[in-house]
Structures are given as structure tokens and as C-alpha cells.
Protein backbone atom coordinates (compact mmCIF):
# COMPACT_ATOMS: atom_id res chain seq x y z
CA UNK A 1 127.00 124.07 116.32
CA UNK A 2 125.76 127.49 117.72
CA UNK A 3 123.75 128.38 115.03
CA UNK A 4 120.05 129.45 115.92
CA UNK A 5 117.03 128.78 113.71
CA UNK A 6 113.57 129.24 113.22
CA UNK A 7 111.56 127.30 111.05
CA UNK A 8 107.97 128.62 110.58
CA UNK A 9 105.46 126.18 109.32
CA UNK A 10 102.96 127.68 106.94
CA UNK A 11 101.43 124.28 105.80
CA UNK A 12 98.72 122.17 107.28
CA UNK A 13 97.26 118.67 107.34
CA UNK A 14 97.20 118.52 103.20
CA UNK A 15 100.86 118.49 103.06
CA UNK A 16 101.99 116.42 106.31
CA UNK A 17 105.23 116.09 104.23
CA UNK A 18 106.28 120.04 105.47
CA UNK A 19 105.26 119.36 109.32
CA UNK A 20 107.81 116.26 109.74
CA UNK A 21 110.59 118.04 107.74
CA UNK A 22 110.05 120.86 110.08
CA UNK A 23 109.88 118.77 113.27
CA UNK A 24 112.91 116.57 111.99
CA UNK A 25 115.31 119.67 110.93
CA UNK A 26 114.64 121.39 114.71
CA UNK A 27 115.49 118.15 116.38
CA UNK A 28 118.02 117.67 114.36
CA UNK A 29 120.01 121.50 114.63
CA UNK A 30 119.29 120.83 118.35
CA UNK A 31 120.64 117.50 118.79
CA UNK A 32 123.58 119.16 116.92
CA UNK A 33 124.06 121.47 119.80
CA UNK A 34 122.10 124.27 117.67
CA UNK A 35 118.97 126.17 118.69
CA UNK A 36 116.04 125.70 117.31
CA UNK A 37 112.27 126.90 117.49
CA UNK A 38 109.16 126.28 115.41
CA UNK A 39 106.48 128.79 114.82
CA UNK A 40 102.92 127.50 113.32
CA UNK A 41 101.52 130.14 110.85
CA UNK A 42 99.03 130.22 108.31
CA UNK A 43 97.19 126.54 108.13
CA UNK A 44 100.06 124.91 110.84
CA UNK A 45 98.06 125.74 113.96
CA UNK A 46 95.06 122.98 112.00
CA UNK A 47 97.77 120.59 113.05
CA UNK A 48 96.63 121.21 116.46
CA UNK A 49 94.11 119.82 116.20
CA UNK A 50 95.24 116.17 115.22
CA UNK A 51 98.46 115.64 116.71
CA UNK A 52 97.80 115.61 120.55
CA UNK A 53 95.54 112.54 119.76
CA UNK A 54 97.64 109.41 120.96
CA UNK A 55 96.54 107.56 117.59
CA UNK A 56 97.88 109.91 115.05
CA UNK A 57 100.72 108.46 113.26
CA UNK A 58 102.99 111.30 113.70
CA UNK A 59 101.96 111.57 117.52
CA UNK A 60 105.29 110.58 118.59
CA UNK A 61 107.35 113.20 117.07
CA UNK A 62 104.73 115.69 117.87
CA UNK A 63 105.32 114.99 121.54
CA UNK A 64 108.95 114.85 120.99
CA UNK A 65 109.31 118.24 119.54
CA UNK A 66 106.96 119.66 122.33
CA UNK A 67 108.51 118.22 125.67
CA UNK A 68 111.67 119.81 124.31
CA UNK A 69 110.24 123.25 124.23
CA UNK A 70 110.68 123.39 120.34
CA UNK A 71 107.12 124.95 119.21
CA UNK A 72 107.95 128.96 120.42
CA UNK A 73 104.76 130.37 118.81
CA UNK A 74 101.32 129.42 117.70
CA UNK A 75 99.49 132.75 115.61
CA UNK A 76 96.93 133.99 117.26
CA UNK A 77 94.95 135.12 114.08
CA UNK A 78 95.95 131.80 112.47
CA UNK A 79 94.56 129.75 115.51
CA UNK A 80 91.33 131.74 115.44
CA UNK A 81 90.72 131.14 111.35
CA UNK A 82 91.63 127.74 111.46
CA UNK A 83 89.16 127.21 114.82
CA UNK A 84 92.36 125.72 116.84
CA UNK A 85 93.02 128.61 119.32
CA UNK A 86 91.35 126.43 122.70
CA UNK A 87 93.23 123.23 121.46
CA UNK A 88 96.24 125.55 120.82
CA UNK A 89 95.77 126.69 124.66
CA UNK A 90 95.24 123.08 126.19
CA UNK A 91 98.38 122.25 124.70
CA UNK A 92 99.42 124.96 126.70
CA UNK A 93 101.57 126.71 123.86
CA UNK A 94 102.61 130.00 123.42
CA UNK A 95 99.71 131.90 121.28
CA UNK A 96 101.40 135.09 120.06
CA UNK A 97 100.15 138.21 118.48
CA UNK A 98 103.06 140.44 118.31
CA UNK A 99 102.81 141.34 114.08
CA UNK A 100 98.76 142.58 113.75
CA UNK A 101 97.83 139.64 114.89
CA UNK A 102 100.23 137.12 113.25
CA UNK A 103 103.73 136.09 115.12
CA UNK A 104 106.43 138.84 114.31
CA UNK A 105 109.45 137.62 111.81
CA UNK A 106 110.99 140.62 113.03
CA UNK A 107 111.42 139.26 116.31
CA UNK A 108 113.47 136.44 115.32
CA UNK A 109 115.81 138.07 113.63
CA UNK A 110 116.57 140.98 116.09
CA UNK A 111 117.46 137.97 118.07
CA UNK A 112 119.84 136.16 115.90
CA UNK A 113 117.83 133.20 113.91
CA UNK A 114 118.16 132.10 110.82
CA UNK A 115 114.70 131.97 109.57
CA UNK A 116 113.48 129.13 107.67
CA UNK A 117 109.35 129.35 106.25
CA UNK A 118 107.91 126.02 105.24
């Protein structure tokens, strides 16, 4: 597969259901031979501030998704509301900005990825 995707989570915590689906599908398009990224939007950067912690049950595929390089963007004005910007940082992700604030869609599809919102 050479397809490229991005998925951009929208949802937090209250529907855990959306994060695995999105961390599953990018695994799975890469494993594939695909590319994917993940951008957290809207409540997703809240997750950010539960999944690093070892005892989470979805801690795992958290840290799966992350040594691979998967998670492309964390919103800068997201992280900020949802008061996850320093957690976002320690994590050392990339906090983006490029759309007034918020992570461009634009972007992504100048480059060539399906986008996916969740």
C-alpha cells in the first residue's frame, strides 16, 4: 500500500472508543506499508494527559503509536483549552499552530493524505 493518511482525533477521554480506532487504523495502514499520521484536535490533546501514565489501560498502544512517530501534531489552541500544552511538551510532541491557532487541514492535503476526522 502507498496510500497516505491522516486521521485527526477530535474526541477525548468520554469517548475512548474514537482514540483506539484511531491508534488501531494508523498502525494498521502502516503495518500495511501505508503512511500514516495522527493529529489531536479539539478535546484529543485531554488524552495527554492520561495516557503517558504506565497504569492506564490503553498505555500500551499509546506508546506504540508514539515510538513509531505516528502522532504528527498536537493543537496548540486545543492543548492550551484543555490545560495539556506542558504534558503535550514533556511528551515531547509536535505542538502546531499553523491554522489561527489550530493544526492546518490544508497542510495535509497539499501533501497528499487522505484525511480522516474522528
Amino acid at each position: 500500500m502507498s496510500e497516505k493518511v491522516a486521521i485527526f482525533l477530535l474526541a477525548g477521554p468520554e469517548m475512548p472508543c474514537r482514540m483506539i480506532h484511531t491508534f488501531i487504523w494508523a498502525l494498521d495502514i502502516v503495518e500495511q506499508g501505508g503512511e500514516a499520521k495522527i493529529v489531536l484536535e479539539g478535546e484529543a490533546p485531554r488524552w495527554l494527559l492520561v495516557l503517558p501514565d504506565p497504569e492506564h489501560g490503553r498505555h500500551k498502544l499509546y506508546q506504540r503509536v508514539k515510538e513509531l512517530g505516528l502522532i504528527d501534531a498536537v493543537c496548540k489552541a486545543c492543548a492550551i483549552q484543555a490545560q495539556a500544552l506542558d504534558a503535550a511538551a514533556e511528551e515531547g510532541l509536535p505542538i502546531v499552530y499553523d491554522a489561527s491557532g489550530h493544526v492546518s487541514l490544508a497542510a495535509y492535503v497539499e501533501r497528499g493524505y487522505h484525511v480522516v476526522m474522528l
